[in-house]
Protein backbone atom coordinates (compact mmCIF):
# COMPACT_ATOMS: atom_id res chain seq x y z
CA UNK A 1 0.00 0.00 0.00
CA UNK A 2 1.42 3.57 -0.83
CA UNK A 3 1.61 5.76 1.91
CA UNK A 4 1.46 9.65 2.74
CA UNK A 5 4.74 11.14 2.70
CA UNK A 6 3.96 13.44 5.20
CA UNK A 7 1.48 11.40 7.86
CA UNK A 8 2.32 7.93 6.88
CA UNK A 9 -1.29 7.16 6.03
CA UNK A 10 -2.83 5.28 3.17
CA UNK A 11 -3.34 6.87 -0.57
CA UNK A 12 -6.59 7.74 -1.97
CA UNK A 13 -7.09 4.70 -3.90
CA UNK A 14 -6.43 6.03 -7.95
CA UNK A 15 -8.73 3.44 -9.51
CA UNK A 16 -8.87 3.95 -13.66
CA UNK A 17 -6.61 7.32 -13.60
CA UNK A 18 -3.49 8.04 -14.91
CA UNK A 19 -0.49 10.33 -14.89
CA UNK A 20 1.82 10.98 -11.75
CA UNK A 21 0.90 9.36 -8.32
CA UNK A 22 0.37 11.74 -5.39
CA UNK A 23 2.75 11.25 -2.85
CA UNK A 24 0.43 13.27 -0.36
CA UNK A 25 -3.14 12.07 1.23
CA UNK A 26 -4.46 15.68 1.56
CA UNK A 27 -3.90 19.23 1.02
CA UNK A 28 -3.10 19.43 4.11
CA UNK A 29 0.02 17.15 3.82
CA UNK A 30 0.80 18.59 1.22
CA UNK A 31 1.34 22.07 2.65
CA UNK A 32 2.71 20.39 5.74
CA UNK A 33 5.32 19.05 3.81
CA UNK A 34 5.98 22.21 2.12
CA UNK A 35 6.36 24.56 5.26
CA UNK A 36 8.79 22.01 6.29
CA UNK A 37 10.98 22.35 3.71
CA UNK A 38 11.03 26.38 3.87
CA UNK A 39 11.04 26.20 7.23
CA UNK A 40 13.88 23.58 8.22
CA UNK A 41 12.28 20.28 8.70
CA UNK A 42 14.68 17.22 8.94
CA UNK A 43 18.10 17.21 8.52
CA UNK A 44 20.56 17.91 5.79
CA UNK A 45 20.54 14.44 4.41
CA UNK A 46 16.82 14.62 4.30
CA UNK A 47 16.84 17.62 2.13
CA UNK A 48 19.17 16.55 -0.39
CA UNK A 49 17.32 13.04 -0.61
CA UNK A 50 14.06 15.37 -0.90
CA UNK A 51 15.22 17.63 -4.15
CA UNK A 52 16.23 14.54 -5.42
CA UNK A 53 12.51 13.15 -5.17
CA UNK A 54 10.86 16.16 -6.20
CA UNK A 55 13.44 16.42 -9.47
CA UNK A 56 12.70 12.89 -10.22
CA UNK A 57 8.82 13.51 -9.57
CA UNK A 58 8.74 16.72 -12.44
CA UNK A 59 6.32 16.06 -15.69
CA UNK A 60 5.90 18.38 -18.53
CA UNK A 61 2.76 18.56 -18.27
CA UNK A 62 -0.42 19.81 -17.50
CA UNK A 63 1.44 23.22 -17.07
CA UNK A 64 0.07 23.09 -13.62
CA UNK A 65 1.80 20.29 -12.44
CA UNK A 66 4.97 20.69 -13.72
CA UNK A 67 4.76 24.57 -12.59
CA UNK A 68 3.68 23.22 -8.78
CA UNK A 69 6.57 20.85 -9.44
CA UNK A 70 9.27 23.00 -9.76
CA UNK A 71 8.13 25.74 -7.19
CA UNK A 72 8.89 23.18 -4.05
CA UNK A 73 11.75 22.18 -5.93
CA UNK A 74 13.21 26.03 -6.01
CA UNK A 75 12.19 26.32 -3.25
CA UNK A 76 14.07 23.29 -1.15
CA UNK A 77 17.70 23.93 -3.59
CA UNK A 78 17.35 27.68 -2.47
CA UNK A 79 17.26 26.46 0.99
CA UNK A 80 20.24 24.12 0.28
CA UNK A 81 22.15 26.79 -1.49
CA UNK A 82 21.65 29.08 1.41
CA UNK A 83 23.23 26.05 3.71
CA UNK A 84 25.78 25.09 1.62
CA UNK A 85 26.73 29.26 1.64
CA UNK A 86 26.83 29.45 5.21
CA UNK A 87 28.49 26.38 5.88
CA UNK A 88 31.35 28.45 3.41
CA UNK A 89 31.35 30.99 5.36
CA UNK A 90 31.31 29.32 8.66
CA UNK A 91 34.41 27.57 7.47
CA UNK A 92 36.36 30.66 6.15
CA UNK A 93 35.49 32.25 9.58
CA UNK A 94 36.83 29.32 11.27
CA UNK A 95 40.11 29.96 9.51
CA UNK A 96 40.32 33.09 10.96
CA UNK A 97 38.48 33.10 14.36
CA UNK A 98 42.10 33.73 15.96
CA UNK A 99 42.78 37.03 14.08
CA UNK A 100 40.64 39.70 13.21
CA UNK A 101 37.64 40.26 11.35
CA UNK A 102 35.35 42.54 9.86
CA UNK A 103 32.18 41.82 11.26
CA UNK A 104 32.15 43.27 14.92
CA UNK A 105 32.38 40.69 17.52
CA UNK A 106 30.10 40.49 20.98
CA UNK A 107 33.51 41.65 22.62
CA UNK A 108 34.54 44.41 20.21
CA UNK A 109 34.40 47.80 21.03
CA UNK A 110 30.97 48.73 19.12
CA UNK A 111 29.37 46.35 21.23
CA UNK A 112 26.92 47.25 23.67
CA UNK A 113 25.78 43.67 25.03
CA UNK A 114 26.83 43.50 28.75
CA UNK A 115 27.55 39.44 28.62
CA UNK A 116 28.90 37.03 26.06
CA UNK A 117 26.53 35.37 23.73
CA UNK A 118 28.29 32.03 24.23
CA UNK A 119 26.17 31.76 27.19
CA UNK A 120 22.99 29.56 26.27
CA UNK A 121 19.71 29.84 27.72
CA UNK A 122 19.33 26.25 28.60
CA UNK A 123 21.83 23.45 29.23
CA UNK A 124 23.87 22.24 26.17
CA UNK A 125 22.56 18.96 25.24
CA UNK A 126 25.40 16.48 25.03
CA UNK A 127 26.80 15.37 21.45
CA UNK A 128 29.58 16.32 18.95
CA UNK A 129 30.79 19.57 18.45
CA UNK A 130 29.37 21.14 15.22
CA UNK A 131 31.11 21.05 11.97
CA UNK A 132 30.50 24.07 9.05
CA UNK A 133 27.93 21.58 7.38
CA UNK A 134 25.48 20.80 10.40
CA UNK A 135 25.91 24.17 12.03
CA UNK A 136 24.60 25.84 8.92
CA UNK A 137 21.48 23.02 8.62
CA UNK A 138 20.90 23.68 12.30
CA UNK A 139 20.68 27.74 11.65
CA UNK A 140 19.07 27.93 8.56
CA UNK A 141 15.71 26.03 9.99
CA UNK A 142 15.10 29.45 12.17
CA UNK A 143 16.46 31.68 9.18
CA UNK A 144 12.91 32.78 8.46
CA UNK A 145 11.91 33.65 12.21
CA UNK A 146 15.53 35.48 12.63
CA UNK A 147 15.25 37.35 9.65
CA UNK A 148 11.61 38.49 10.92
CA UNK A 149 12.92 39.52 14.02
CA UNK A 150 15.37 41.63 12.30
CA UNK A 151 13.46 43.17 10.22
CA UNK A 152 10.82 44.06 13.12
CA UNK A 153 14.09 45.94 15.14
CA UNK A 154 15.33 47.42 11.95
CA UNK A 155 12.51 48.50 9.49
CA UNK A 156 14.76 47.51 6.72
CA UNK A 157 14.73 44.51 4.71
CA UNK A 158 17.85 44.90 3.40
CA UNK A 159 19.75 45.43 6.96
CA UNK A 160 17.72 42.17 8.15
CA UNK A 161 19.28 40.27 5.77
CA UNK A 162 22.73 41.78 6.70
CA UNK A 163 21.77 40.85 10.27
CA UNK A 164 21.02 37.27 9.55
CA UNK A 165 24.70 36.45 8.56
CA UNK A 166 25.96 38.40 11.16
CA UNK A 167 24.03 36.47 13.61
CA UNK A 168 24.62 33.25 12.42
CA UNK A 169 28.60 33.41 12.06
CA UNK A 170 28.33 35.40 15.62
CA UNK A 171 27.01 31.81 16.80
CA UNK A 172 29.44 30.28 14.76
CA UNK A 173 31.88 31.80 16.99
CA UNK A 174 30.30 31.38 19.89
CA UNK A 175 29.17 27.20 18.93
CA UNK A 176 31.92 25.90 21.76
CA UNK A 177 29.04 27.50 24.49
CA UNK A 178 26.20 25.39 23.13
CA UNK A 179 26.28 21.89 21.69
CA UNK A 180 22.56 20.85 21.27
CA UNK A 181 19.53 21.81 19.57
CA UNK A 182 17.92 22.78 23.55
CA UNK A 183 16.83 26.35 23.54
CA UNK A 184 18.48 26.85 19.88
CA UNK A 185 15.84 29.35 19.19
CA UNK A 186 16.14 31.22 21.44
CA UNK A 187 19.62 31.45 21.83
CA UNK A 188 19.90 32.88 18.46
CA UNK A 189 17.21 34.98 19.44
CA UNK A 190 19.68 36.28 21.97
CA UNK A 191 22.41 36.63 19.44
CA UNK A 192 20.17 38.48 16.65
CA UNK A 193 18.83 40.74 19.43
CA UNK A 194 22.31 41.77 20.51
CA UNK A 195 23.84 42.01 17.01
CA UNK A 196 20.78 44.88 16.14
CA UNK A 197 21.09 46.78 19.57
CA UNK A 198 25.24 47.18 18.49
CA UNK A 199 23.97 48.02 14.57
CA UNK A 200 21.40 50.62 16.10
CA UNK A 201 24.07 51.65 18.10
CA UNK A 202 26.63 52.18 14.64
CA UNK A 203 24.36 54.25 12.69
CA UNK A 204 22.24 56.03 15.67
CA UNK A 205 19.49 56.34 13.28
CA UNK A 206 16.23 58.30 14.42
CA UNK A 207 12.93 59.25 12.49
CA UNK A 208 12.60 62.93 11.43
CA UNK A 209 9.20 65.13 10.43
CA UNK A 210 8.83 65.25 6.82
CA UNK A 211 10.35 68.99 5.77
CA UNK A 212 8.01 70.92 3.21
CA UNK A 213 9.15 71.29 -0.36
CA UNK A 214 9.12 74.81 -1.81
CA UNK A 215 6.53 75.46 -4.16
CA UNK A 216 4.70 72.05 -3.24
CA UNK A 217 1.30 71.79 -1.96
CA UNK A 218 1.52 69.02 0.94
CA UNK A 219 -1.90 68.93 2.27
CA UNK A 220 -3.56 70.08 5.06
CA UNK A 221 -2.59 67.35 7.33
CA UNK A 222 0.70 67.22 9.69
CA UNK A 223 3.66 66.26 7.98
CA UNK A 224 4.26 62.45 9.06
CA UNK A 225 7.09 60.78 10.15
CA UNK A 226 9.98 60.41 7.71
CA UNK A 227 12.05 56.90 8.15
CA UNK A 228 14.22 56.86 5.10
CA UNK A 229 15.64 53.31 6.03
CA UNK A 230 11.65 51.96 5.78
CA UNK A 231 11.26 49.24 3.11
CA UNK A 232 8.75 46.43 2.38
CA UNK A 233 8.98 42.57 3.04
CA UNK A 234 7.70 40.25 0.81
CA UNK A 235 4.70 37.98 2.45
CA UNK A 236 6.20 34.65 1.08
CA UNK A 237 9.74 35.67 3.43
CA UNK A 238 7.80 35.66 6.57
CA UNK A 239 7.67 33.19 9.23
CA UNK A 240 4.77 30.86 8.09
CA UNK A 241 2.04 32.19 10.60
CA UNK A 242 -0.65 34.40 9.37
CA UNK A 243 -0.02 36.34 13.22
CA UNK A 244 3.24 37.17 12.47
CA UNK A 245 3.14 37.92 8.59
CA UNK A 246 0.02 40.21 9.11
CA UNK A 247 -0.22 41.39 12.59
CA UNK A 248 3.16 41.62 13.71
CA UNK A 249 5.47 43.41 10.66
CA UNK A 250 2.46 45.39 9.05
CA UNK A 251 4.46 48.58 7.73
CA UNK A 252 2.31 51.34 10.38
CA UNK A 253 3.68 48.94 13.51
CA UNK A 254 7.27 49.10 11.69
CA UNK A 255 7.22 52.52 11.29
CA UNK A 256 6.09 53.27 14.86
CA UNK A 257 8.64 50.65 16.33
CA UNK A 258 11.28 52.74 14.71
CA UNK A 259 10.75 56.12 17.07
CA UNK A 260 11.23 53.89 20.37
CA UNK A 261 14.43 53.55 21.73
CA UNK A 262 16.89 50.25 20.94
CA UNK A 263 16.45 48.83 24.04
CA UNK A 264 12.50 49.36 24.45
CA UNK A 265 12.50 48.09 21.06
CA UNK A 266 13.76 44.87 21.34
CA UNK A 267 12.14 44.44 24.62
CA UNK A 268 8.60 44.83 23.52
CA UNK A 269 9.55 42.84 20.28
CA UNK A 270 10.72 40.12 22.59
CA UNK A 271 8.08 39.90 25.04
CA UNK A 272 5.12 41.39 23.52
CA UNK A 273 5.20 40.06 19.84
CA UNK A 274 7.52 37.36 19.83
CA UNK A 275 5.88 36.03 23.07
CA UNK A 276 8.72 35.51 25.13
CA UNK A 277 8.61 35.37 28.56
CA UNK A 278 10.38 38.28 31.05
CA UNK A 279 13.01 36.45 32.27
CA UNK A 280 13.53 35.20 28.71
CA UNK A 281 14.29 39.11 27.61
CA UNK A 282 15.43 39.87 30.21
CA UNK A 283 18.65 36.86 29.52
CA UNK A 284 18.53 37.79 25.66
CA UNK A 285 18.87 41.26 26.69
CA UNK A 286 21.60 40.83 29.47
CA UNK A 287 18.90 42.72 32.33
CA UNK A 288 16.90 42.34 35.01
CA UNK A 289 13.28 41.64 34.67
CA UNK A 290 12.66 44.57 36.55
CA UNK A 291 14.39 46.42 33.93
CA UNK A 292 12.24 44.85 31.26
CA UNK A 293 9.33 45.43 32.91
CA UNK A 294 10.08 49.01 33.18
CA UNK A 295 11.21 49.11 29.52
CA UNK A 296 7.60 47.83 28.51
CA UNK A 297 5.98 50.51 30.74
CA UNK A 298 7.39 53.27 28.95
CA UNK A 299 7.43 51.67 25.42
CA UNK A 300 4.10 50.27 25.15
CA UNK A 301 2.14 53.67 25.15
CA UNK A 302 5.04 55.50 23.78
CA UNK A 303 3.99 53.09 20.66
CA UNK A 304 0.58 53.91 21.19
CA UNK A 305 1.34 57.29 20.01
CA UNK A 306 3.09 56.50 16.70
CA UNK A 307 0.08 54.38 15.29
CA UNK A 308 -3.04 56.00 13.73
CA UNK A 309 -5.89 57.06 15.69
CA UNK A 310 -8.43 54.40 14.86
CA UNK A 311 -5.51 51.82 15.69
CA UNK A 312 -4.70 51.41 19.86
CA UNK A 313 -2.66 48.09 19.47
CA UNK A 314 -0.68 46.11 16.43
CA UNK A 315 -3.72 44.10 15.96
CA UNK A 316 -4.79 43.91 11.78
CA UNK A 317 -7.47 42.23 10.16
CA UNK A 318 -6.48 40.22 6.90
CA UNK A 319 -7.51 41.90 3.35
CA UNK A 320 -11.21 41.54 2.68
CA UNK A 321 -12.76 40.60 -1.19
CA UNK A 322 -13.95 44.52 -0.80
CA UNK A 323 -9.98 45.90 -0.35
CA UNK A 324 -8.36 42.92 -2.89
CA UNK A 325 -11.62 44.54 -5.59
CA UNK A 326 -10.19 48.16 -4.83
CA UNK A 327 -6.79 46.96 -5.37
CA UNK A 328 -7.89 45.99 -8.66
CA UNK A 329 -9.62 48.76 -9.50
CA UNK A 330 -6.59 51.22 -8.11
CA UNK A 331 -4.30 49.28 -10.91
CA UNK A 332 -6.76 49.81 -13.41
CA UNK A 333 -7.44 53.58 -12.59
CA UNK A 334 -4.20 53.85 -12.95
CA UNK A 335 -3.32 52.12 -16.07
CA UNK A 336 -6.41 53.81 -17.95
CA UNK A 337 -5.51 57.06 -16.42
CA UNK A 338 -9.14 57.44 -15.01
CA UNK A 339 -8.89 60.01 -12.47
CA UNK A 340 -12.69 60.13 -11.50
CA UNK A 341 -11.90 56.82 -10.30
CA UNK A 342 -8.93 56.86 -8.32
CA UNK A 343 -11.14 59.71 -6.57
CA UNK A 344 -13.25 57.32 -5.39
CA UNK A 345 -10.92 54.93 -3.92
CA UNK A 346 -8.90 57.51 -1.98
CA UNK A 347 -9.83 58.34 1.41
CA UNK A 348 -10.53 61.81 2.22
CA UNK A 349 -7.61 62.29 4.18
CA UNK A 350 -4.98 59.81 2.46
CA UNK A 351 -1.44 59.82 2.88
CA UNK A 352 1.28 58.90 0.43
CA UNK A 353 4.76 59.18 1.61
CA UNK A 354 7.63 57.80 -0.74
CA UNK A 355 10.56 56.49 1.35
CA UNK A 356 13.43 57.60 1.07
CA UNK A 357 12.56 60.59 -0.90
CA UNK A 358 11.32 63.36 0.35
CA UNK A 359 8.13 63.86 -0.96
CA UNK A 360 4.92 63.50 1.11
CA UNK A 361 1.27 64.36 0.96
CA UNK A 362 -1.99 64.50 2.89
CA UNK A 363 -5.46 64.10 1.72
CA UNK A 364 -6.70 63.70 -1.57
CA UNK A 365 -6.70 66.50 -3.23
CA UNK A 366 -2.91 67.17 -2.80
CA UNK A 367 -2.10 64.13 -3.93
CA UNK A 368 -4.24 64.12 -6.96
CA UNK A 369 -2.82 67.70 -7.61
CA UNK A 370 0.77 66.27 -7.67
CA UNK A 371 -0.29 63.19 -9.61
CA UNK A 372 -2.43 64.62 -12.38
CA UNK A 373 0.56 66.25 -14.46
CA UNK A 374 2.69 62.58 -14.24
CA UNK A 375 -0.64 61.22 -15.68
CA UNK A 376 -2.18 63.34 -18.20
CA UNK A 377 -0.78 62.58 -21.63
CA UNK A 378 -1.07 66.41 -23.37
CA UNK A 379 1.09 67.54 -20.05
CA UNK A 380 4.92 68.02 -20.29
CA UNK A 381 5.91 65.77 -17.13
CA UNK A 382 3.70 62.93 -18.60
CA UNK A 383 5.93 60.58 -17.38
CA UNK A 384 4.24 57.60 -19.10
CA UNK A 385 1.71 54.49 -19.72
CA UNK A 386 1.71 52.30 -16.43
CA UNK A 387 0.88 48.19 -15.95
CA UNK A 388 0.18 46.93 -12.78
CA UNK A 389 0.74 43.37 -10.93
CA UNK A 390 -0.22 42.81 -7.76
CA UNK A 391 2.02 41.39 -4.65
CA UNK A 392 1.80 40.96 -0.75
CA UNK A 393 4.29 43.18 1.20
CA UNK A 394 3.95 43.47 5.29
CA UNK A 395 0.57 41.53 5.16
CA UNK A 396 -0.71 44.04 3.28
CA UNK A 397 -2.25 44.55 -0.43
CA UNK A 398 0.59 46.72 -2.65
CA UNK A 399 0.97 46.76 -6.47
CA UNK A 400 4.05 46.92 -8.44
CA UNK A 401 3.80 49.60 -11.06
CA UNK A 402 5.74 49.72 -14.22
CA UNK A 403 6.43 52.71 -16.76
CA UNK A 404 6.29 52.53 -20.76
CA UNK A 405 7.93 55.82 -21.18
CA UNK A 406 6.56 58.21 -24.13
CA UNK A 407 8.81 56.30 -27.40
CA UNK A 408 9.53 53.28 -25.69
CA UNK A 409 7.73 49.64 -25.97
CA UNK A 410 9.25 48.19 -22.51
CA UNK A 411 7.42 48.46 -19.43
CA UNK A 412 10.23 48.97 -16.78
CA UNK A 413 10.11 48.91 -12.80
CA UNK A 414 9.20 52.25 -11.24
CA UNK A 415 7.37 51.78 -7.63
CA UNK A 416 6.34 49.42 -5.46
CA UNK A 417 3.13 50.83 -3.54
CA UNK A 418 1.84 48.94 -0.39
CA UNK A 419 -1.79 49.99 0.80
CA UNK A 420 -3.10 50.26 4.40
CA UNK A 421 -7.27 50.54 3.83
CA UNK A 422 -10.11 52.48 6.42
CA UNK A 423 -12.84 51.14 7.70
CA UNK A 424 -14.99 51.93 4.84
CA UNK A 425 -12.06 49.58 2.75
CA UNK A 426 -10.82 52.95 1.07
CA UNK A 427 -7.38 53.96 1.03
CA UNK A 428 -5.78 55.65 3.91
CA UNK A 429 -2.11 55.16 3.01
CA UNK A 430 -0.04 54.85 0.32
CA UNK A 431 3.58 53.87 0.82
CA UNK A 432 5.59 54.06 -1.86
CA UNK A 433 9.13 52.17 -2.56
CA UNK A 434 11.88 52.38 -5.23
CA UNK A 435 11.59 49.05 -7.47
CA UNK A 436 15.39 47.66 -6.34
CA UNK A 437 13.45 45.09 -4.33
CA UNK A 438 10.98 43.80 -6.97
CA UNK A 439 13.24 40.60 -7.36
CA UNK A 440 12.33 39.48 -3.77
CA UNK A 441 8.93 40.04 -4.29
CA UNK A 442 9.04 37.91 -7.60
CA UNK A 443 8.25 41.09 -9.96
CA UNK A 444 10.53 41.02 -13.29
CA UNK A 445 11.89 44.10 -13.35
CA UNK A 446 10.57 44.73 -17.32
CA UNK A 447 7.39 43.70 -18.97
């Protein structure tokens, strides 16, 4: 009898059909196994043995198949690749762990942890020392949740990734203090915590009030925060937990996270979104739990402050059919240059910032004002045709809009806009990013 790959139970039965066998009993398995392999289930032997399955397992066709096929296949060699780099790099660091190197140290000078991260947070378990190959297995199962917690303290997507390989060949270092896989997570927790509070430390970065342009009408609303370093995630590089890809990185939370203080930061990241418990910060952080305590007290409404007024906590509901319909509608206004009805999907009192440039509105009309010349063909600064295709950044809705310039027949990569909807599912914010990161969202970057 076949069995499920993932339970171990019996096949469907496949009576009078044809064409490739499932190795799954459900759906369900099915995604099991998948999350698995993004997310660092079984060992490295069992990956390699599993890429080999899924290559031997590809047919040409239906298109379907063979594109489901080779999407868990990318996905499970990208996660090997990403071991096998590591496990490079853990190796080249080990040829020089007794001189100096580049990336700072949790003893160097820039740091600002008060105890060594070769500490662990529970006993080691007994077993051979790591080598390069089974450390880097071992680390890249949590990459996901590490890279999230990165990005949370950062804002940045690009300084998250940074952070990850700084974290893991800071462990790498520090492997002699911890043997097992007991309390793995969250002793790299530890290390990735420490490794941002030392970063924020190097570049001492702070938000700033958006500055008016001269000759520029802004809007009758306050000028919002301006966090240059802000940029999108991509949904599919998010822990696999609708919580944390939704709730717990949507871009408003990111942005107010940024204007609390390192420390406060990581401690309400820690405790209050990652779910940690005090004397857990309090270890990752080298503290007291009094101290974190006190750190929440004075972070938790100072956050309060920083989100919108019809938001008290970091709690978001997921896109409804009536927000995915106006994200449709917003690409088409856009494309057919209807400005009657991208009227009626702005809120009154919208907001479109554009990290890291400096322009900003507030409400509607301002923005339509500064938009209208871009879009009107018979004006001088048309800048173009546009195309649309949708993506998932932060848990939110956001579009990735390409230009056909006047002349040319190539739609190219110009902005990547993520959406935050009212109650009334119209929208309140537009966030605007350069289109370097359109590869991690899967966007070509011409059409």
């Amino acid at each position: 009898m076949d069995i499920c790959a993932s339970c171990g139970g019996p096949l469907p039965v496949r009576a009078g059909r044809r064409g490739r066998s499932s190795v799954y009993c459900s759906a369900a398995c099915r995604q099991k196994a998948y999350r698995e392999r993004q997310d660092g289930g079984g060992g490295l032997e069992e990956l390699i043995e599993s890429v080999g399955r899924q290559a031997d397992a590809l047919v040409p066709r239906p298109a379907s198949a063979l594109y489901a096929g080779v999407t868990e296949l990318s996905a499970s060699v990208a996660r090997l690749r990403r071991i096998a780099r590591l496990a490079q790099e853990t190796a080249e660091q080990s040829v020089t762990e007794t001189g100096v190197t580049e990336i700072p140290g949790p003893d160097s000078p820039d740091s600002v942890t008060d105890s060594p991260v070769t500490e662990t947070d529970e006993p080691p378990a007994a077993g051979p020392p790591f080598d390069e190959t089974g450390f880097a297995a071992l680390t890249e199962a949590h990459r996901r949740e590490i890279r999230a917690h990165c990005y949370r303290m950062t804002g940045s997507y690009d300084d998250a990734e940074d952070l990850v390989q700084e974290t893991f060949l800071r462990a790498w270092r520090a492997r002699d203090g911890y043997q097992g896989r007991a309390g793995v997570r969250t002793w790299l927790y530890r290390i990735a915590t420490n490794a941002c509070l030392d970063f924020q430390r190097r570049t001492a970065r702070r938000p700033q009030a958006y500055e008016p342009l001269p000759g520029m009408d802004h809007g009758p609303g306050e000028p919002p925060a301006r966090i240059t370093w802000l940029q999108p995630c991509p949904d599919d590089e998010l822990p696999d937990s609708a919580a944390q890809a939704r709730e717990t990185v949507e871009l408003v939370l990111l942005a107010a996270l940024q204007h609390l203080p390192a420390r406060q930061r990581a401690a309400l990241v820690l405790r209050d979104l990652l779910g940690l418990t005090a004397a857990e910060t309090a270890k990752a952080l080298g503290t007291s739990v009094a101290s974190v305590n006190s750190a929440l007290q004075r972070a938790r409404p100072a956050l309060r402050e920083q989100l919108p007024a019809s938001r008290t906590n970091w709690t978001a509901a997921p896109a409804t059919e009536a927000q995915r319909a106006a994200l449709r509608r917003y690409m088409t206004a856009a494309e057919r240059l209807d400005f009657d009805a991208m009227t009626e999907l702005l809120a009154e009192d919208v907001t479109l910032t554009m990290p890291p440039n400096p322009f900003w509105f507030t409400g509607r009309d301002a923005l339509l004002a500064f938009l209208r010349p871009s879009l009107d063909p018979a004006s001088p600064l048309f800048l173009g045709h546009w195309r649309h295709l949708p993506a998932r950044a932060n848990g939110q809705l956001a579009a990735g809009g390409y230009v056909r310039r006047p002349g040319t027949n190539v739609y190219r990569a110009q902005v990547l806009d993520v959406l935050r909807f009212d109650a009334e599912d119209r929208i309140a914010e537009i966030t605007s990013f350069e289109p370097h990161l359109f590869a991690a969202f899967g966007l070509p970057l011409r059409l």
